[in-house]
PDB file of N, CA and C in Angstrom:
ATOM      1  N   UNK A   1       4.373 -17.677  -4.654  1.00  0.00           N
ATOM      2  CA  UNK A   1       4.691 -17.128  -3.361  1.00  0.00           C
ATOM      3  C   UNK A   1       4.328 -18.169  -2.307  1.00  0.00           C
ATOM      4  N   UNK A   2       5.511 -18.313  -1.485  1.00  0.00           N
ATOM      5  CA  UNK A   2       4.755 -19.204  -0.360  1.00  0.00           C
ATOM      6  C   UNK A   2       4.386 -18.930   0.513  1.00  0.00           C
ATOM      7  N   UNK A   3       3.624 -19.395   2.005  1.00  0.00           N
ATOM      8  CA  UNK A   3       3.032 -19.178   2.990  1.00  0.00           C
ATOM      9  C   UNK A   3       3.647 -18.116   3.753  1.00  0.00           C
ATOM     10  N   UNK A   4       5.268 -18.141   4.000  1.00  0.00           N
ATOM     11  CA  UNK A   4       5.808 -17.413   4.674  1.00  0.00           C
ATOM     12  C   UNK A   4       6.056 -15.745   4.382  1.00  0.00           C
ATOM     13  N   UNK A   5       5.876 -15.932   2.785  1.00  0.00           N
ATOM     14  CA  UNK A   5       5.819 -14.662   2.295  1.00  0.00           C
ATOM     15  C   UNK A   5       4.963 -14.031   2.199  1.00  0.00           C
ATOM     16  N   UNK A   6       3.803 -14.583   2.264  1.00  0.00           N
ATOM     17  CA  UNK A   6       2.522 -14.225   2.190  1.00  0.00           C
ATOM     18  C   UNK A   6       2.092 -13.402   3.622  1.00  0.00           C
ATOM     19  N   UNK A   7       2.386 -14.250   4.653  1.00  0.00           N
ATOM     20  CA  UNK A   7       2.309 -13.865   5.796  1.00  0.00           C
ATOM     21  C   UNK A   7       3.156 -12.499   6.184  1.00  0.00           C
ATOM     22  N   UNK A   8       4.439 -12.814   5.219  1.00  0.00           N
ATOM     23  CA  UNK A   8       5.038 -10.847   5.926  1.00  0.00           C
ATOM     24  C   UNK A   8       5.071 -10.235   4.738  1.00  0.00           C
ATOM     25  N   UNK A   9       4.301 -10.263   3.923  1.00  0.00           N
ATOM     26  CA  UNK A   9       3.506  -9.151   3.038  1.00  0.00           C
ATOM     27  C   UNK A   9       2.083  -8.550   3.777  1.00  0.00           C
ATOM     28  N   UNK A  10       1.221  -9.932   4.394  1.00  0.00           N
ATOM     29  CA  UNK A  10      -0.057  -9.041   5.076  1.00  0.00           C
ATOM     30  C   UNK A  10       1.013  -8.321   6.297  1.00  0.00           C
ATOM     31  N   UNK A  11       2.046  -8.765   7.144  1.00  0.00           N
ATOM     32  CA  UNK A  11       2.289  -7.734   7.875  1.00  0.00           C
ATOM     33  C   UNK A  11       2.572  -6.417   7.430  1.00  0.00           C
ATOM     34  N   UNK A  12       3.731  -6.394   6.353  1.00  0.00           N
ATOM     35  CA  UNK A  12       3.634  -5.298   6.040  1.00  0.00           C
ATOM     36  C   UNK A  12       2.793  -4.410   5.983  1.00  0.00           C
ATOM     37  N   UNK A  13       1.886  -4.885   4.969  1.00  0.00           N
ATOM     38  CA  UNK A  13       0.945  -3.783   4.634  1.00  0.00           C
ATOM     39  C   UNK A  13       0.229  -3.352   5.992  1.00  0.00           C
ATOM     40  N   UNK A  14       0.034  -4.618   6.782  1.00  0.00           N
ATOM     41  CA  UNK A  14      -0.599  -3.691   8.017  1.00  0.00           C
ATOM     42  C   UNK A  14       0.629  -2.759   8.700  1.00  0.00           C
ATOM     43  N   UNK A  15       1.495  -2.825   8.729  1.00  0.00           N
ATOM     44  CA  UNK A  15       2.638  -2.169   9.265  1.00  0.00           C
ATOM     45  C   UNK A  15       2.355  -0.389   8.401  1.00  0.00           C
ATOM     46  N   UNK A  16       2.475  -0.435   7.327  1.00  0.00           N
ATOM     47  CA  UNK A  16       2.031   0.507   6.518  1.00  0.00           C
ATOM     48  C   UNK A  16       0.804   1.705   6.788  1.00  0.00           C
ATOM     49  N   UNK A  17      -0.092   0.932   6.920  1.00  0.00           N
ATOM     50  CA  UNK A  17      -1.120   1.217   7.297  1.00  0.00           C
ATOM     51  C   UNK A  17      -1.525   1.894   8.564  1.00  0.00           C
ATOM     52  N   UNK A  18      -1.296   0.926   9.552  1.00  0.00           N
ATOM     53  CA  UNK A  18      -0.783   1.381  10.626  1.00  0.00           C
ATOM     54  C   UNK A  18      -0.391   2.558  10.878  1.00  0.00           C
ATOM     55  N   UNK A  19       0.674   3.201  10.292  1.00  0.00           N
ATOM     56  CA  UNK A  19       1.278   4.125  10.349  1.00  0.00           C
ATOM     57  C   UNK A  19       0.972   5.384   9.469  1.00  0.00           C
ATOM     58  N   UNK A  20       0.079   5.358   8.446  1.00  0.00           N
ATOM     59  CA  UNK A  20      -0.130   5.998   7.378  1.00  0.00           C
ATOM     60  C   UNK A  20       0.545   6.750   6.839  1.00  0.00           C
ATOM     61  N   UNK A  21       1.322   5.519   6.282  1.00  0.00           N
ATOM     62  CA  UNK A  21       2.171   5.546   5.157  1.00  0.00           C
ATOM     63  C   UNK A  21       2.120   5.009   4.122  1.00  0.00           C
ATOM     64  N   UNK A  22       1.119   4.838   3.950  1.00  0.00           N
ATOM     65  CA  UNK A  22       1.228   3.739   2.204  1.00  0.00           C
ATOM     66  C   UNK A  22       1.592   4.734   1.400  1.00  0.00           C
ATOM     67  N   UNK A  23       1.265   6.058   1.453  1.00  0.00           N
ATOM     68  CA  UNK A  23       0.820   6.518   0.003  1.00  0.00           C
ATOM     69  C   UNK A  23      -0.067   6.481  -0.877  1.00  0.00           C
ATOM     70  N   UNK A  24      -0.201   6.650  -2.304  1.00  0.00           N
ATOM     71  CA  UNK A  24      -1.520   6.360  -3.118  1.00  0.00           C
ATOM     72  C   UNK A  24      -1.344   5.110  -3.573  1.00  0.00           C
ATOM     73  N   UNK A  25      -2.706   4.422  -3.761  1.00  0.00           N
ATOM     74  CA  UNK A  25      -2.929   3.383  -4.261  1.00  0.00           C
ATOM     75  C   UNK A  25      -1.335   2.847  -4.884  1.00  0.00           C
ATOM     76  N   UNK A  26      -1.639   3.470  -6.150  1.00  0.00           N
ATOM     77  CA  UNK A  26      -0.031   2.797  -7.181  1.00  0.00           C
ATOM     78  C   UNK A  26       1.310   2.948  -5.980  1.00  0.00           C
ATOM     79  N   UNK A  27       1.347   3.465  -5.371  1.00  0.00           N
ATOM     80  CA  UNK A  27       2.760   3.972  -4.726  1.00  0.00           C
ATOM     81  C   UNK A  27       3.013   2.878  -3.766  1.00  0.00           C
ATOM     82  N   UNK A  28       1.260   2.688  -3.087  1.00  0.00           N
ATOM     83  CA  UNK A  28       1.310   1.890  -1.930  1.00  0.00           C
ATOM     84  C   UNK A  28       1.821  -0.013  -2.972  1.00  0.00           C
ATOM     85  N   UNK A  29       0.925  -0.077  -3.905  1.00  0.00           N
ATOM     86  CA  UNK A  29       1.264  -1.448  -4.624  1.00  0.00           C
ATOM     87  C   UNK A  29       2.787  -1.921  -4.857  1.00  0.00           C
ATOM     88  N   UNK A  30       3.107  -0.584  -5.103  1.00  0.00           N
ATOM     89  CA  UNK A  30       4.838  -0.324  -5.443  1.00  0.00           C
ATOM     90  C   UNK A  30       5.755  -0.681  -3.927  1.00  0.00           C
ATOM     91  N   UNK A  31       5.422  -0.423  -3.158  1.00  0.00           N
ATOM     92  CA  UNK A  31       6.173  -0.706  -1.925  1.00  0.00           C
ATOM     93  C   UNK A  31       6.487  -1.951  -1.473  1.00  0.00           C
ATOM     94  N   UNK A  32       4.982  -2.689  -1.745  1.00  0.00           N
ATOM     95  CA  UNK A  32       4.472  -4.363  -1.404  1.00  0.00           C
ATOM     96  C   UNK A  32       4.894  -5.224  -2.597  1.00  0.00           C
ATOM     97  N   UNK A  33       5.353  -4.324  -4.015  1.00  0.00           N
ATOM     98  CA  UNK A  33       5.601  -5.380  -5.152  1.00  0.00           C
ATOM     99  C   UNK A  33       4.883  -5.996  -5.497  1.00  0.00           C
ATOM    100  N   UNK A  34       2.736  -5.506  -5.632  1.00  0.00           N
ATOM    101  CA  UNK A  34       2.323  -5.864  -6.233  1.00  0.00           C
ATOM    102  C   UNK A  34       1.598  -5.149  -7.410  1.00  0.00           C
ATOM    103  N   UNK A  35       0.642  -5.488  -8.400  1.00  0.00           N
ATOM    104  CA  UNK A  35      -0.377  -4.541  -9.205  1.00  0.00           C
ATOM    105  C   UNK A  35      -1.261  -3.628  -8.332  1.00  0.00           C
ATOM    106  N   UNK A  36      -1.415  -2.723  -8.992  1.00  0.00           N
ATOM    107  CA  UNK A  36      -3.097  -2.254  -8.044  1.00  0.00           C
ATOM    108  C   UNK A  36      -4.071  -3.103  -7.509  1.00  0.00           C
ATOM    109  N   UNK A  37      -4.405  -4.211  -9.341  1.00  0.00           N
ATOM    110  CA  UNK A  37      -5.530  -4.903  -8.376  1.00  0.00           C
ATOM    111  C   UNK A  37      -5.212  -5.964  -7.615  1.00  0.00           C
ATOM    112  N   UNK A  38      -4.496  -6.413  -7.424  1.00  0.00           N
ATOM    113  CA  UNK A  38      -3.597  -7.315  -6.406  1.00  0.00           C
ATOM    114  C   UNK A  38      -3.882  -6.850  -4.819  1.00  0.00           C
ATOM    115  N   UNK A  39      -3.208  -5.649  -4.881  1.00  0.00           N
ATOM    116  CA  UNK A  39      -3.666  -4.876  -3.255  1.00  0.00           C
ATOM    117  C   UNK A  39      -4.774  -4.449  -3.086  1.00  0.00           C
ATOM    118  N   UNK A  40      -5.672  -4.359  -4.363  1.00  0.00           N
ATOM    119  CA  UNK A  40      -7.551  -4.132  -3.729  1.00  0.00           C
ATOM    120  C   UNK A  40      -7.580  -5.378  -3.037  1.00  0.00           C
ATOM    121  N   UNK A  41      -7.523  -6.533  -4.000  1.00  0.00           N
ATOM    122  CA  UNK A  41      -7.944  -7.467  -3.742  1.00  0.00           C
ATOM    123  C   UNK A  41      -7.706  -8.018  -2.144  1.00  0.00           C
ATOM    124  N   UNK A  42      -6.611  -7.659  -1.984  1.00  0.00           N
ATOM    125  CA  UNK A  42      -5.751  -7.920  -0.539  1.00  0.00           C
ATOM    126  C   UNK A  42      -6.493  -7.201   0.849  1.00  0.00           C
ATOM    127  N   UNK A  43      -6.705  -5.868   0.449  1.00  0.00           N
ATOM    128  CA  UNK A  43      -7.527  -4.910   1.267  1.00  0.00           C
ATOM    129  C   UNK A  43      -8.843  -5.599   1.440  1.00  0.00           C
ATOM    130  N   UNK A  44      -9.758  -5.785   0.497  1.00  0.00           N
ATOM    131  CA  UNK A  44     -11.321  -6.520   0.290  1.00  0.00           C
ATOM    132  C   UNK A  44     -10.836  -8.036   1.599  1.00  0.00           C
ATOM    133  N   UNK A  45      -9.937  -8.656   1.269  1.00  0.00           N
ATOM    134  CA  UNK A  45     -10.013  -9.887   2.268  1.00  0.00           C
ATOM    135  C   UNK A  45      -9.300  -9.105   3.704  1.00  0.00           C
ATOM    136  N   UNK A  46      -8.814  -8.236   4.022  1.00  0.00           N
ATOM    137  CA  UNK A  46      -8.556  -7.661   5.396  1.00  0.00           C
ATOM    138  C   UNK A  46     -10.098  -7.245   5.552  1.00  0.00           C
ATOM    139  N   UNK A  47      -9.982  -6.407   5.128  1.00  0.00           N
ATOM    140  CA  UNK A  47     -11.860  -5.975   5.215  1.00  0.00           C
ATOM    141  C   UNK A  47     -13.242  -6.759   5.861  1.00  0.00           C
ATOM    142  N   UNK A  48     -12.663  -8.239   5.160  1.00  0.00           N
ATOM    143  CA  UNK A  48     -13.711  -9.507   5.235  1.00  0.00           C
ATOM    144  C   UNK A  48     -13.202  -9.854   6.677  1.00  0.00           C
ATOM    145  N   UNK A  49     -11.976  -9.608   7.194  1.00  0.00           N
ATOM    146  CA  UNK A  49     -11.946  -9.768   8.755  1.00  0.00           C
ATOM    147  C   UNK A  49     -12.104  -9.014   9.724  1.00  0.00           C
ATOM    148  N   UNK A  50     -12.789  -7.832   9.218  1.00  0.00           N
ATOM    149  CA  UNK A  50     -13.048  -6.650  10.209  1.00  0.00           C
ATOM    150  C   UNK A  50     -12.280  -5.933   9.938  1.00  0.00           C
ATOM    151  N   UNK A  51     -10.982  -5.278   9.381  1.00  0.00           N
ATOM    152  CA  UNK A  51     -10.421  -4.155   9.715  1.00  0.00           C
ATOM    153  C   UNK A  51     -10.805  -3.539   8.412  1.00  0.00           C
ATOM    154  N   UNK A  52     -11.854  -2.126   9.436  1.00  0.00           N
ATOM    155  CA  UNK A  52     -12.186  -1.015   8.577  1.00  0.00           C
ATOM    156  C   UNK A  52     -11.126   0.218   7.890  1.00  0.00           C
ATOM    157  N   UNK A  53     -11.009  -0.449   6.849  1.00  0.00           N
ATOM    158  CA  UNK A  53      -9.598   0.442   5.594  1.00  0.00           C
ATOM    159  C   UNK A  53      -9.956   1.723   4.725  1.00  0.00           C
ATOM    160  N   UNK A  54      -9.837   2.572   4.905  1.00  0.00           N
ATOM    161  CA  UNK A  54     -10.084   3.663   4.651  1.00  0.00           C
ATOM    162  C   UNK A  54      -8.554   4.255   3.823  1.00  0.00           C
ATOM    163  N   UNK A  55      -9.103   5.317   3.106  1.00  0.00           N
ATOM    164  CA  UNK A  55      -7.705   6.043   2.322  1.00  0.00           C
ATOM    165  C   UNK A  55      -8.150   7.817   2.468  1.00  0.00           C
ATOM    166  N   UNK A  56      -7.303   8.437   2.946  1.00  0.00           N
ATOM    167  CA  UNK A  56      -7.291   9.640   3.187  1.00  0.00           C
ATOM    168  C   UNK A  56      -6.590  10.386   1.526  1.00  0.00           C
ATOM    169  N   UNK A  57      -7.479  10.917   0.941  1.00  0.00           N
ATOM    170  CA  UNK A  57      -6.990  11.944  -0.433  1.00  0.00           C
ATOM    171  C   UNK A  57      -5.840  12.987   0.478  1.00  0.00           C
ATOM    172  N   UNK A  58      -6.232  13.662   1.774  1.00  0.00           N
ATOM    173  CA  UNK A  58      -5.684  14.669   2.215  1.00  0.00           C
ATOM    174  C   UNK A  58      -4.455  13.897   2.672  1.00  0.00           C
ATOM    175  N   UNK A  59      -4.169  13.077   2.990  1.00  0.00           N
ATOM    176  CA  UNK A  59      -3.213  12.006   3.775  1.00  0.00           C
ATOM    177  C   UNK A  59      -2.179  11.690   2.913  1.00  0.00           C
ATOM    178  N   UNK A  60      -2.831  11.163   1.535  1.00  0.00           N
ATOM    179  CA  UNK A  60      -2.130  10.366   0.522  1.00  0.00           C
ATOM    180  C   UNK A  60      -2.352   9.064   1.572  1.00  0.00           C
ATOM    181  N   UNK A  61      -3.064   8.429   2.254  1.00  0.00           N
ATOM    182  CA  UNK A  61      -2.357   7.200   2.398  1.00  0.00           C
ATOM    183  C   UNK A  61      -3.995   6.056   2.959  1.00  0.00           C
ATOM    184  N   UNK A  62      -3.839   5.264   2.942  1.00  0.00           N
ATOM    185  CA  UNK A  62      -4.877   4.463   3.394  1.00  0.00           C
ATOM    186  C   UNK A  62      -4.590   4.494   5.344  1.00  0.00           C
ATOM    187  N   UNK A  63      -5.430   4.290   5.954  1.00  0.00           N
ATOM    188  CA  UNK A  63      -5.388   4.004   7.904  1.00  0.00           C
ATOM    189  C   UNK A  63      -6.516   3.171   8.228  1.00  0.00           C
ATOM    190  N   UNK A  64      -6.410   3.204   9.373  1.00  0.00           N
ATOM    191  CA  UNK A  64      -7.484   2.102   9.924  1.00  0.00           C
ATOM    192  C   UNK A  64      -8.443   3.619  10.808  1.00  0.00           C
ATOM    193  N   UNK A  65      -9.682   2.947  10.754  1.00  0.00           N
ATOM    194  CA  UNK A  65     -11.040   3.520  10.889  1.00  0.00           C
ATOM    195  C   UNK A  65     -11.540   2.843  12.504  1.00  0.00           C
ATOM    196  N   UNK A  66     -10.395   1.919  12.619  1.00  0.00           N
ATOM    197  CA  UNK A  66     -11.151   1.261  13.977  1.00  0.00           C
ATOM    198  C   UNK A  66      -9.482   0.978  14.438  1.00  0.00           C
ATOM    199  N   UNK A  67     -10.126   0.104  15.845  1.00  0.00           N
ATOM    200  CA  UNK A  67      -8.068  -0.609  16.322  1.00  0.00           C
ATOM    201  C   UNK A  67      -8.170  -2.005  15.616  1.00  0.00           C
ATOM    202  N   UNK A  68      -7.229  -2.278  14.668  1.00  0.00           N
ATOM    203  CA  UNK A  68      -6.647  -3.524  14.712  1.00  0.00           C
ATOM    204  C   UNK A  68      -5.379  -3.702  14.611  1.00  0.00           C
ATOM    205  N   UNK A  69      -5.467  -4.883  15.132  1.00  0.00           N
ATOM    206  CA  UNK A  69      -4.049  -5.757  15.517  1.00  0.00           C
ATOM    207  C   UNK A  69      -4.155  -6.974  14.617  1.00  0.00           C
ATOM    208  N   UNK A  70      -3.193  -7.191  13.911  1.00  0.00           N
ATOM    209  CA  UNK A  70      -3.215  -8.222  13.463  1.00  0.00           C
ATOM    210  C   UNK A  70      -1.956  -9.688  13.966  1.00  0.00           C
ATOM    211  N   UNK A  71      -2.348 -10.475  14.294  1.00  0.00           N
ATOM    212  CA  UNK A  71      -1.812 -12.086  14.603  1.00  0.00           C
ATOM    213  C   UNK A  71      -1.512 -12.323  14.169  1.00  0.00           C
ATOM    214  N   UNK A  72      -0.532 -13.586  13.650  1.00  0.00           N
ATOM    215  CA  UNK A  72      -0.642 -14.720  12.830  1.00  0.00           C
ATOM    216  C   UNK A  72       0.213 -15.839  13.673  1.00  0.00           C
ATOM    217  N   UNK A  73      -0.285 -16.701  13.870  1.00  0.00           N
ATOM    218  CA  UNK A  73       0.816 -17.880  14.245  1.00  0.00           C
ATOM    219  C   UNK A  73      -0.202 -19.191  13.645  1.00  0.00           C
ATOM    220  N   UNK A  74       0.903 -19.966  13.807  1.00  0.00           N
ATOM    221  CA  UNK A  74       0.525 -21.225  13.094  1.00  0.00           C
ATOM    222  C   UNK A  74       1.554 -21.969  13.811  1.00  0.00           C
ATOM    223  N   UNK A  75       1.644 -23.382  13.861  1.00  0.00           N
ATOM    224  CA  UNK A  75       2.277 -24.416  14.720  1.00  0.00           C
ATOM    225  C   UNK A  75       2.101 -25.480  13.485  1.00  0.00           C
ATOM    226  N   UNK A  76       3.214 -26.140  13.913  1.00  0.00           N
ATOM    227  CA  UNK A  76       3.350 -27.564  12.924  1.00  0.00           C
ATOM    228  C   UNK A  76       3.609 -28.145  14.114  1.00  0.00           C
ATOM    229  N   UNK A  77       2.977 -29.714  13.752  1.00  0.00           N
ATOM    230  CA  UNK A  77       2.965 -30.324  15.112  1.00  0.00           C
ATOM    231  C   UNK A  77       2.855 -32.259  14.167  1.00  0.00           C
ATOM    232  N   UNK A  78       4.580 -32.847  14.387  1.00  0.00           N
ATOM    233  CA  UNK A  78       4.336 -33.865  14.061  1.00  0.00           C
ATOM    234  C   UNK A  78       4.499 -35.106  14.904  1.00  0.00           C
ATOM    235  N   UNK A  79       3.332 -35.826  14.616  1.00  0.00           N
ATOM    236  CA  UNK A  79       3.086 -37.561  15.376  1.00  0.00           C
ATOM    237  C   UNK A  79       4.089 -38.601  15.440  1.00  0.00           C
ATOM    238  N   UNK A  80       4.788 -38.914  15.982  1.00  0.00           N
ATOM    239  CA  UNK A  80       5.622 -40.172  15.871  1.00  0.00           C
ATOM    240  C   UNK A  80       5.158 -40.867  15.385  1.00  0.00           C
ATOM    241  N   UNK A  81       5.440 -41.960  14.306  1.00  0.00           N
ATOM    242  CA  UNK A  81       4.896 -43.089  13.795  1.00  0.00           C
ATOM    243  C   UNK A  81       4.900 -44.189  14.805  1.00  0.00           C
TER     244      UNK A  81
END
């Protein structure tokens, strides 16, 4: 997978989330096209940046516990020789 995909897979899932809609665990993995432990793993490093991830049994779905927003930009920037 490369960078770019990577990048609108974490949107997604925050998009998902966001909205509480994932569904359960397996359902939510199923949406993003990955394993279960693939999307723990994914959740554990959102986590490691602050956004508190929570999963509602009554919900079916994982939400956020606090506000986040998530960013991403990046710039390529090349030197004339």
């Amino acid at each position: 997978m490369n960078f770019y995909d990577r990048i609108e897979r974490v949107q997604r899932i925050h998009q998902l989330i966001r909205n509480e809609s994932t569904g359960a665990p397996k359902e939510f993995a199923e949406k993003i096209h990955l394993r279960e432990r693939q999307l723990y793993n994914l959740l554990e490093e959102l986590k490691c940046y602050g956004a508190d991830i929570r999963y509602s049994a009554e919900h079916s779905s994982y939400y956020y516990a606090n506000n986040v927003d998530i960013s991403i930009e990046f710039n390529i920037k090349i030197s004339p020789q």
